[in-house]
N, C-alpha and C. Protein backbone atom coordinates (compact mmCIF):
# COMPACT_ATOMS: atom_id res chain seq x y z
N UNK A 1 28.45 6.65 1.85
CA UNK A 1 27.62 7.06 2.96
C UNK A 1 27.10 5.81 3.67
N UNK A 2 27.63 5.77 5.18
CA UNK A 2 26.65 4.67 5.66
C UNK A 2 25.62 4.76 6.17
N UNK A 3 24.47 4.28 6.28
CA UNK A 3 23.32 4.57 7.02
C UNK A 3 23.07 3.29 8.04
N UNK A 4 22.76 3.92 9.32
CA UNK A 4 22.94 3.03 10.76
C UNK A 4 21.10 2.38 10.43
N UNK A 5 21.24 0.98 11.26
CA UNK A 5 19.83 0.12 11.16
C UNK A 5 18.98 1.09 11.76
N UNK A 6 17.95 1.11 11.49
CA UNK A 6 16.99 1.13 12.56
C UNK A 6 16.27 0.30 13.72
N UNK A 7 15.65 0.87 14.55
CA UNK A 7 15.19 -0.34 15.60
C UNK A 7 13.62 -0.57 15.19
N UNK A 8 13.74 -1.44 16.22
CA UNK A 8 12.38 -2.49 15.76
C UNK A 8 11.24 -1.23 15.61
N UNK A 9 11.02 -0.81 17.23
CA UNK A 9 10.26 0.98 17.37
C UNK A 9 10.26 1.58 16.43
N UNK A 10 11.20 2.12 15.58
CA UNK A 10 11.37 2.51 14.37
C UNK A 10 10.62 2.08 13.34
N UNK A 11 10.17 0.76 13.16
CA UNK A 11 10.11 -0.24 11.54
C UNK A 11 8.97 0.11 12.11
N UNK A 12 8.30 -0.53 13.37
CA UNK A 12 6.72 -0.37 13.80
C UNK A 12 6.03 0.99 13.53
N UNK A 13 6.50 1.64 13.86
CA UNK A 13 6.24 3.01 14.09
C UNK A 13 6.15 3.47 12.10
N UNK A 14 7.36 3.19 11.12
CA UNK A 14 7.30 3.88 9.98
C UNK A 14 6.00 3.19 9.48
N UNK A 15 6.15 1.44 9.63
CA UNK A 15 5.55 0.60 8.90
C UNK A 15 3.79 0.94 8.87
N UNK A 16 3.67 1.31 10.46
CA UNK A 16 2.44 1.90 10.60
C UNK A 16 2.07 3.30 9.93
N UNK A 17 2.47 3.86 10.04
CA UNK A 17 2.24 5.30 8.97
C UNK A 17 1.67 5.13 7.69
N UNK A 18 2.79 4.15 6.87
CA UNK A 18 2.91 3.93 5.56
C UNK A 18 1.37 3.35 5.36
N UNK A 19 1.18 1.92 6.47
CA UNK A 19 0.08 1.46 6.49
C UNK A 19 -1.35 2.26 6.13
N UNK A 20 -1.23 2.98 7.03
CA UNK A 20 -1.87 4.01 7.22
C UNK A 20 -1.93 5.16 6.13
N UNK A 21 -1.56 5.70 5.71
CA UNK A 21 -1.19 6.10 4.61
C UNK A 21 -2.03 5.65 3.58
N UNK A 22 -1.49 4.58 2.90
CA UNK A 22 -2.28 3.51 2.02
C UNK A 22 -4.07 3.47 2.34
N UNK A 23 -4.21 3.07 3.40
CA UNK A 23 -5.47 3.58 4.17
C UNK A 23 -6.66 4.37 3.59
N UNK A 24 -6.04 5.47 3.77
CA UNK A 24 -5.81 6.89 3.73
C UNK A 24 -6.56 7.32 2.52
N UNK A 25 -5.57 6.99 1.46
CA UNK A 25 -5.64 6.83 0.48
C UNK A 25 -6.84 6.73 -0.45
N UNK A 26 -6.77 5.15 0.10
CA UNK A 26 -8.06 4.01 -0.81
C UNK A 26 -9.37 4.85 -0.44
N UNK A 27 -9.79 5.58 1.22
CA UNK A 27 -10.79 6.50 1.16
C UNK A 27 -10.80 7.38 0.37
N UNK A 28 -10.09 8.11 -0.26
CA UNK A 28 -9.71 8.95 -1.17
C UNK A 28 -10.70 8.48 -2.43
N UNK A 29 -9.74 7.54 -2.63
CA UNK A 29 -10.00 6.60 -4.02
C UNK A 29 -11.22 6.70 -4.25
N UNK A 30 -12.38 5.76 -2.86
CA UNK A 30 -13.21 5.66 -2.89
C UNK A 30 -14.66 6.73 -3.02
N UNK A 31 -14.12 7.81 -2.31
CA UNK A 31 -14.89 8.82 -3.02
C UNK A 31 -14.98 9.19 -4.45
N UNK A 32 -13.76 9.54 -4.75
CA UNK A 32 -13.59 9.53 -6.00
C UNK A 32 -14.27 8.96 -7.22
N UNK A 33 -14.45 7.63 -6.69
CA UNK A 33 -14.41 6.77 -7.98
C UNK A 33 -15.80 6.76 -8.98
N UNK A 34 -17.13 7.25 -7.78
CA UNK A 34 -17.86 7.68 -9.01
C UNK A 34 -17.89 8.45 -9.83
N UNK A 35 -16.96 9.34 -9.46
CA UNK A 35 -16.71 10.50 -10.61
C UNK A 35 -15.89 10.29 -11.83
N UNK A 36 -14.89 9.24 -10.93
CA UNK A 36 -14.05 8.67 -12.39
C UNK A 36 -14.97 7.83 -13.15
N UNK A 37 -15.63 6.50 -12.71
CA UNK A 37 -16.69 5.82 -13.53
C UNK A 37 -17.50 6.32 -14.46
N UNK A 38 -18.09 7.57 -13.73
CA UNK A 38 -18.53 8.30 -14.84
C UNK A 38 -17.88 9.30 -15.64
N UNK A 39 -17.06 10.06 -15.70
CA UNK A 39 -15.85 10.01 -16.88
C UNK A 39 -15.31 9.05 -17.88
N UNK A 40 -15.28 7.97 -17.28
CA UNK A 40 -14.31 6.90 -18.00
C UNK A 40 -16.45 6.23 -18.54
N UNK A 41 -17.42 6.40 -18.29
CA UNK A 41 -18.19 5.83 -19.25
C UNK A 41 -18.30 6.70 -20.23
N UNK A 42 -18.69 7.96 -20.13
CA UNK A 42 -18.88 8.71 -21.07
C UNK A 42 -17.72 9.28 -22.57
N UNK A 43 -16.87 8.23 -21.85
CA UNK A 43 -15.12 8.34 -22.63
C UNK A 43 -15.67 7.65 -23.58
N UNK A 44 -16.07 6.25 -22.80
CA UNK A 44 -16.08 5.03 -23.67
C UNK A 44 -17.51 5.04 -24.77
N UNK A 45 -17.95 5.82 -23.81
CA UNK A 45 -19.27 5.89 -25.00
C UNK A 45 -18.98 6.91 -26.52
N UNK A 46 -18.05 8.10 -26.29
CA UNK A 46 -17.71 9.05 -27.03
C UNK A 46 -16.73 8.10 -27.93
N UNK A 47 -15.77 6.76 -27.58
CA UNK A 47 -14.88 5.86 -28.67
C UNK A 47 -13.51 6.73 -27.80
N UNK A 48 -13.42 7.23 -27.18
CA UNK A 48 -12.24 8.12 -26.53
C UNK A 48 -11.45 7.19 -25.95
N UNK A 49 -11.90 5.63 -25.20
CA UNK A 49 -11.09 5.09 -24.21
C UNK A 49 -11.56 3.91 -24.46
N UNK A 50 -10.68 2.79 -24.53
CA UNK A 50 -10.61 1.37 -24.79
C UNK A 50 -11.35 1.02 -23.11
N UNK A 51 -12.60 0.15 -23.13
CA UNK A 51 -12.44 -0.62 -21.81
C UNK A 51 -11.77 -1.31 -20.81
N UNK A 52 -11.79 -0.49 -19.66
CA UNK A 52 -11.01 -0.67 -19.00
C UNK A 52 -10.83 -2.36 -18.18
N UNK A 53 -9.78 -3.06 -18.11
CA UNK A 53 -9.59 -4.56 -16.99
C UNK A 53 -9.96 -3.95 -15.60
N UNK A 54 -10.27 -5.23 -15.20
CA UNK A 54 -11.10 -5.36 -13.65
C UNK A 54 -9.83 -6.17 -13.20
N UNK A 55 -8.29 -5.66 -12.45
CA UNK A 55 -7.76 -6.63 -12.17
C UNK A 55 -7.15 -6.05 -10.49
N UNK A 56 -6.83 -6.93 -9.71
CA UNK A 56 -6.48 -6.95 -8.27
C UNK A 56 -4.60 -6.68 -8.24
N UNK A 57 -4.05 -5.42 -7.26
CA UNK A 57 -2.83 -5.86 -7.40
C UNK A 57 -2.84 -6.29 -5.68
N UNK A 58 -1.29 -6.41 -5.29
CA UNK A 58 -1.02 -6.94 -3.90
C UNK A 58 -1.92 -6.32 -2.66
N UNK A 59 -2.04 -6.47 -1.57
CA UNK A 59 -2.64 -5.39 -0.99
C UNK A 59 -1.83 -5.06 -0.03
N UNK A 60 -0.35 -4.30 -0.30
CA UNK A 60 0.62 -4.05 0.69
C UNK A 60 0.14 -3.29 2.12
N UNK A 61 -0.54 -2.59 2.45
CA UNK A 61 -1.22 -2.02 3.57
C UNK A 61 -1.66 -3.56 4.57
N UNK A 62 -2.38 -4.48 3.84
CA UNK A 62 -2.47 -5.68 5.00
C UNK A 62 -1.53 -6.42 4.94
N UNK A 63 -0.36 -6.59 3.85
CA UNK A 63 1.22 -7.18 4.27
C UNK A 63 1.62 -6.39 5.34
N UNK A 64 1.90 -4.74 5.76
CA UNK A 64 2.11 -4.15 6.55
C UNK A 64 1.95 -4.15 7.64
N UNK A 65 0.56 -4.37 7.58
CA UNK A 65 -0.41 -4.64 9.10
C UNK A 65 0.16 -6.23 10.04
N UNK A 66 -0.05 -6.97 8.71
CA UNK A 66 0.14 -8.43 9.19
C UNK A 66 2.04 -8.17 9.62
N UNK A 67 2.90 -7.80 9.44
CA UNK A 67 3.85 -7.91 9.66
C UNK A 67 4.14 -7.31 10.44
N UNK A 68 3.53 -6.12 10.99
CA UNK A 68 3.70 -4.95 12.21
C UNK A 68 3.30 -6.09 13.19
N UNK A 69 2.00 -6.83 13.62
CA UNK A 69 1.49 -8.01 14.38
C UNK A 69 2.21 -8.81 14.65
N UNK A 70 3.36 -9.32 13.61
CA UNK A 70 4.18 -10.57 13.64
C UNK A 70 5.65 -9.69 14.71
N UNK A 71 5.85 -8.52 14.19
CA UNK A 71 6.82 -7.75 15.25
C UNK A 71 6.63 -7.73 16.65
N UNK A 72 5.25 -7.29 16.56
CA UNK A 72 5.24 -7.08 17.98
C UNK A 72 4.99 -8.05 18.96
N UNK A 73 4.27 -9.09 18.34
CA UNK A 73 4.24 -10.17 18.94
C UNK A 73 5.69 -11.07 19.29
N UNK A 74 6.14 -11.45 18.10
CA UNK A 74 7.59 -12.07 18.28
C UNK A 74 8.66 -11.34 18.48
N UNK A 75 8.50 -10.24 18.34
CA UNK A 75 9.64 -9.02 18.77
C UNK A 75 10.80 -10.17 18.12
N UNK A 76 10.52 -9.76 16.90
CA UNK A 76 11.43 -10.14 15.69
C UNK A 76 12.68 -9.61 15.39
N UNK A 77 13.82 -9.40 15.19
CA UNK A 77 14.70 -8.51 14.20
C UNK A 77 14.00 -7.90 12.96
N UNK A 78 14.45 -6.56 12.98
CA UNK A 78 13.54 -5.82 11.83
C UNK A 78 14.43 -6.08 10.53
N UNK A 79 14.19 -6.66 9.70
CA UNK A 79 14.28 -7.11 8.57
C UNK A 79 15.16 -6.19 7.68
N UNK A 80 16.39 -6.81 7.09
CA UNK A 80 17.02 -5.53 6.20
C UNK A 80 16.83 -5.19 4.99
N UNK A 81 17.24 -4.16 4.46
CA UNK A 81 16.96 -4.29 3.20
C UNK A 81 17.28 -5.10 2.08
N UNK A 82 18.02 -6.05 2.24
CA UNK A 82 18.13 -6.76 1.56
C UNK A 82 17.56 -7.97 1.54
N UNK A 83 16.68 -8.17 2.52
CA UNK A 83 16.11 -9.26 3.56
C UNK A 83 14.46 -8.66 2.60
N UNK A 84 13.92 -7.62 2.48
CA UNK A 84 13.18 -7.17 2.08
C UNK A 84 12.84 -7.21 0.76
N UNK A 85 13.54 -6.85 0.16
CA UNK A 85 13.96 -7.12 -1.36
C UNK A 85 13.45 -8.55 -1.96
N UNK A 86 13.99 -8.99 -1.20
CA UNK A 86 13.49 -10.56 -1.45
C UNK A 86 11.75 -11.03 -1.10
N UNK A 87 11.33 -10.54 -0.68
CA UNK A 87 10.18 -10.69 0.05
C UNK A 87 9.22 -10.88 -1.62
């Protein structure tokens, strides 16, 4: 099966969603999270749940952002997947 590139309009347009999306999300999260905190203390107080790490992963939503900026500004070639991969 081959699948044809997409255009730049295209990458901007998905990249933003996804962005967005992610977004989206982390509000989610953020409501959430006192309810999980307090679950996950009362775990730990019951011996139910090992303490949890405080650790950071990538923050792909502002790779997204920053790279949608770098498109539209330099009206770049949209990057392939294999071009991506590597990233």
């Amino acid at each position: 099966m081959t699948t044809k590139p997409i255009s730049e309009q295209e990458f901007i347009e998905m990249a933003k969603r996804c962005s967005d999306e992610i977004k989206e999300l982390r509000a989610t999260i953020d409501r959430l999270r006192p309810k999980a905190d307090a679950y996950d203390s009362v775990c730990i107080i019951l011996g139910l749940l090992p303490r949890r790490s405080e650790s950071f992963g990538e923050d792909l939503a502002w790779k997204l952002d920053r790279r949608i900026d770098e498109l539209k500004k330099a009206k770049a070639p949209v990057p392939t997947d294999a071009e991506l991969a590597t990233e």
